[in-house]
C-alpha atoms as a PDB file:
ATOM      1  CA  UNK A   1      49.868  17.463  -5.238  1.00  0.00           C
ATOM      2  CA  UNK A   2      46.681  18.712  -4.577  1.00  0.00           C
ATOM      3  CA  UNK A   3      44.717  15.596  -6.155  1.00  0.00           C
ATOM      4  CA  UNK A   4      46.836  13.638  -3.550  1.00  0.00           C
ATOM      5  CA  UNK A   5      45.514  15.598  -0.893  1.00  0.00           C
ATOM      6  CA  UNK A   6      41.771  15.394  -2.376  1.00  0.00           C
ATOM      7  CA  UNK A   7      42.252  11.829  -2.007  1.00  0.00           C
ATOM      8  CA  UNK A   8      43.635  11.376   1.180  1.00  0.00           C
ATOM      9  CA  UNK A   9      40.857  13.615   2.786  1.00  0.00           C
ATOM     10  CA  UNK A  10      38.375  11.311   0.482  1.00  0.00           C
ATOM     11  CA  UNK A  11      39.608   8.572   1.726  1.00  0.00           C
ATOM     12  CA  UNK A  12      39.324   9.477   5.541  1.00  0.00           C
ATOM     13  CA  UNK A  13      35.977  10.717   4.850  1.00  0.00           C
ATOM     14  CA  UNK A  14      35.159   6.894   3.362  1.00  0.00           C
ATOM     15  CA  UNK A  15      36.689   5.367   6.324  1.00  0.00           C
ATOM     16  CA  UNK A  16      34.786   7.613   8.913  1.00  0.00           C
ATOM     17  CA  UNK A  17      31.589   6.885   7.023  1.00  0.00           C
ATOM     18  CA  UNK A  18      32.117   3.271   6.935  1.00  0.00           C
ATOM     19  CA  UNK A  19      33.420   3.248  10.775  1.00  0.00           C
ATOM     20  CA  UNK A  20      30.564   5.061  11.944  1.00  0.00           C
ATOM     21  CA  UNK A  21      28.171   2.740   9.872  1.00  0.00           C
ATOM     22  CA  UNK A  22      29.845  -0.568  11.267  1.00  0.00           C
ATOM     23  CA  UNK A  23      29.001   0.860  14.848  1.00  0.00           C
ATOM     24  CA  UNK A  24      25.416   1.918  13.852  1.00  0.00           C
ATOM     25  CA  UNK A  25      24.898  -1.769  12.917  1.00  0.00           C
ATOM     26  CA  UNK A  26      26.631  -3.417  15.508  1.00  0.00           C
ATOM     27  CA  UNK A  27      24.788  -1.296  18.179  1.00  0.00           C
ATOM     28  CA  UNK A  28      21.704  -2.348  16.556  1.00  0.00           C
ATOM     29  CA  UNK A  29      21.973  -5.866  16.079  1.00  0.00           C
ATOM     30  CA  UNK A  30      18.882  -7.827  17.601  1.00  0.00           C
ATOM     31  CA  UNK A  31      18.737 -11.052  18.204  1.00  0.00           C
ATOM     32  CA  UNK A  32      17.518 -12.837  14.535  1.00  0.00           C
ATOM     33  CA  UNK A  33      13.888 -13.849  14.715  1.00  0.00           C
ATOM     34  CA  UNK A  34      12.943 -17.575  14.114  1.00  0.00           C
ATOM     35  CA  UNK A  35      11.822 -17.767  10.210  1.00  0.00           C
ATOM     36  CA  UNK A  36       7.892 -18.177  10.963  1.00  0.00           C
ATOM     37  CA  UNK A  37       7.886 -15.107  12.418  1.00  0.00           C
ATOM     38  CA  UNK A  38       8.528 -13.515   8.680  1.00  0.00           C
ATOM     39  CA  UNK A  39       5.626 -15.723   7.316  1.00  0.00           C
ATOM     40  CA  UNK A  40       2.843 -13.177   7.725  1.00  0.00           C
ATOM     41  CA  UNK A  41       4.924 -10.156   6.325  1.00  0.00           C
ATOM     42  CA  UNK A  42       6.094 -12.105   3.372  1.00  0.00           C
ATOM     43  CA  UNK A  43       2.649 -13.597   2.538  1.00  0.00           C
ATOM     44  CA  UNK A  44       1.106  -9.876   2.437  1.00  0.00           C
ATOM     45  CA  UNK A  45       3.537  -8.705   0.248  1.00  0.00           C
ATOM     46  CA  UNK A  46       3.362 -11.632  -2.099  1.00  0.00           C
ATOM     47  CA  UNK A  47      -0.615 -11.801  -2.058  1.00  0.00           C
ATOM     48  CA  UNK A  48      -0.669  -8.489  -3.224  1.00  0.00           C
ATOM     49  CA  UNK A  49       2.009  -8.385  -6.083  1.00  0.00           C
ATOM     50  CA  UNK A  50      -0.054 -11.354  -7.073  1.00  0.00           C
ATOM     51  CA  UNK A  51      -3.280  -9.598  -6.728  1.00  0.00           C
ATOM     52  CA  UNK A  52      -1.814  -6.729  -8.753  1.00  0.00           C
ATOM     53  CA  UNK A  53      -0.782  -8.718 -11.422  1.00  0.00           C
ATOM     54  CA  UNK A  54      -3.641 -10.032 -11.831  1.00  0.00           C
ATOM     55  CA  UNK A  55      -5.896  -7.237 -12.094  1.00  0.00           C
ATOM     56  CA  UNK A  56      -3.463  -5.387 -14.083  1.00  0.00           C
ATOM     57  CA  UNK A  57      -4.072  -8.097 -16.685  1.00  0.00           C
ATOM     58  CA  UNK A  58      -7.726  -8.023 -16.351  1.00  0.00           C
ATOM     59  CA  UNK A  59      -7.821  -4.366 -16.799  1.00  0.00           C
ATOM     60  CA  UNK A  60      -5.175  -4.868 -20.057  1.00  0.00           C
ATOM     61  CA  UNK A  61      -7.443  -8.090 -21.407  1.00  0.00           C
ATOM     62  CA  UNK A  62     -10.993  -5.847 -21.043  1.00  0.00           C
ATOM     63  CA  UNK A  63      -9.437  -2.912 -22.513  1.00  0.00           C
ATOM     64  CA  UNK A  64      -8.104  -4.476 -25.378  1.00  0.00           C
ATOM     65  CA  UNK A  65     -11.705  -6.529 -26.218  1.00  0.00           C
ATOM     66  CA  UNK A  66     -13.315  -2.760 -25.730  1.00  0.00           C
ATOM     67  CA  UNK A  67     -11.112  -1.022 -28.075  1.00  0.00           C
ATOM     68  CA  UNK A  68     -12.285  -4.199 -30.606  1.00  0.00           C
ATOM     69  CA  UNK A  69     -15.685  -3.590 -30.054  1.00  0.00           C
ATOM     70  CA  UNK A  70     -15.909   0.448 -30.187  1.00  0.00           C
ATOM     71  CA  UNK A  71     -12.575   1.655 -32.015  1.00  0.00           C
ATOM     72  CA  UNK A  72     -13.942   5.197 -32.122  1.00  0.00           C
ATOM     73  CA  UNK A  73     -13.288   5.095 -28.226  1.00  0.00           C
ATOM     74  CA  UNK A  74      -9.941   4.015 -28.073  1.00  0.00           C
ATOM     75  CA  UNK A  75      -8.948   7.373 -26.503  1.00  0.00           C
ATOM     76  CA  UNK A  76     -11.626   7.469 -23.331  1.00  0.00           C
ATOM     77  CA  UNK A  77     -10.721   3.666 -23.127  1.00  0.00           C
ATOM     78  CA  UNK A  78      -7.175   4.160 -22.470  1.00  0.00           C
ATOM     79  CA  UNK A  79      -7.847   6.911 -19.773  1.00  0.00           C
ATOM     80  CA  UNK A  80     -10.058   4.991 -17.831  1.00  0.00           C
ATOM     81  CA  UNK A  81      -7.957   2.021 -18.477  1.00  0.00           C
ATOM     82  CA  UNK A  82      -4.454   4.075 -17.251  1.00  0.00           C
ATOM     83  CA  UNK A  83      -6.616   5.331 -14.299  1.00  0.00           C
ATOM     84  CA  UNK A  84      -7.721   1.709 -12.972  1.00  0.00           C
ATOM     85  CA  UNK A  85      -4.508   0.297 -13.250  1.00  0.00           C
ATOM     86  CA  UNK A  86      -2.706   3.432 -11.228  1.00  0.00           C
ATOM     87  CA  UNK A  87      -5.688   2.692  -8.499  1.00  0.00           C
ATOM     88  CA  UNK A  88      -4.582  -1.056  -8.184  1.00  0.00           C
ATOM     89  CA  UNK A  89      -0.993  -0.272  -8.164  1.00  0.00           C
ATOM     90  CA  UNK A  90      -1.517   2.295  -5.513  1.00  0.00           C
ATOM     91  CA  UNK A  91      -3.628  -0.325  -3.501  1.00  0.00           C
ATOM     92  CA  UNK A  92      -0.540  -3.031  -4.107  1.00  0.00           C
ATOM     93  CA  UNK A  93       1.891  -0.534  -3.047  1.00  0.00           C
ATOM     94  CA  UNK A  94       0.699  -0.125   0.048  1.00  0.00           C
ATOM     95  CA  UNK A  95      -0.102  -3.565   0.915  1.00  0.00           C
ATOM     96  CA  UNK A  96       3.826  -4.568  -0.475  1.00  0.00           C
ATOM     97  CA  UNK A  97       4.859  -1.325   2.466  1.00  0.00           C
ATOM     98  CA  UNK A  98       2.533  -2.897   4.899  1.00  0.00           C
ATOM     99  CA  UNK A  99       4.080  -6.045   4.580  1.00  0.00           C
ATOM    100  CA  UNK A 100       7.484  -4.542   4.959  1.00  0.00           C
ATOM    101  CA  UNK A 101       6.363  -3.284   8.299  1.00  0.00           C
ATOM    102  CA  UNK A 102       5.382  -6.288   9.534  1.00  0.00           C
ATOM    103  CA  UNK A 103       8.576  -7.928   8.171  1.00  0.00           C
ATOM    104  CA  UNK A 104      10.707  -5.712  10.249  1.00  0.00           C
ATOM    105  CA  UNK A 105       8.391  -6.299  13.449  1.00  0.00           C
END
């Protein structure tokens, strides 16, 4: 009996959250932009995933033909080559949030 009563109050719980969600939309609601308006916000994000990748793969290419050249240095090689590629992910990161901004402006 009790289980039937857990789920009941679930179930009012659900149907308050989702009521109260509907209205938080539907109060919201803006009139849809025109698509070139989401041309600028989409293009920054995209430029810098590309970027990223990219540089991520120059990073992973020069690393590699190091670690041929000087094996004995494998270890200060991978540092250096784990730090760069955290810098350029940070750097893509933002730009992907900056683009988000400007997507929902």
């Amino acid at each position: 009996m009790e289980s039937i009563r857990a789920m009941s109050k679930l179930n009012t719980l659900f149907l308050a959250a989702t009521g109260a969600l509907m209205a938080t939309f539907s109060a919201s609601a803006q009139t849809v932009a025109a698509p070139s308006e989401f041309i600028g916000g989409g293009l920054a994000a995209g430029l810098a995933v590309i970027g990223a990748g990219i540089g991520i793969g120059m990073i992973g290419a020069r690393s590699n033909e190091a670690v041929a050249r000087q094996p004995e240095m494998a270890g200060r090689i991978f540092i250096n080559m784990i730090l760069t590629a955290a810098l350029v992910e940070g750097v893509a990161l933002f730009a992907v949030v900056v683009g988000g901004f400007i997507l929902k402006n």
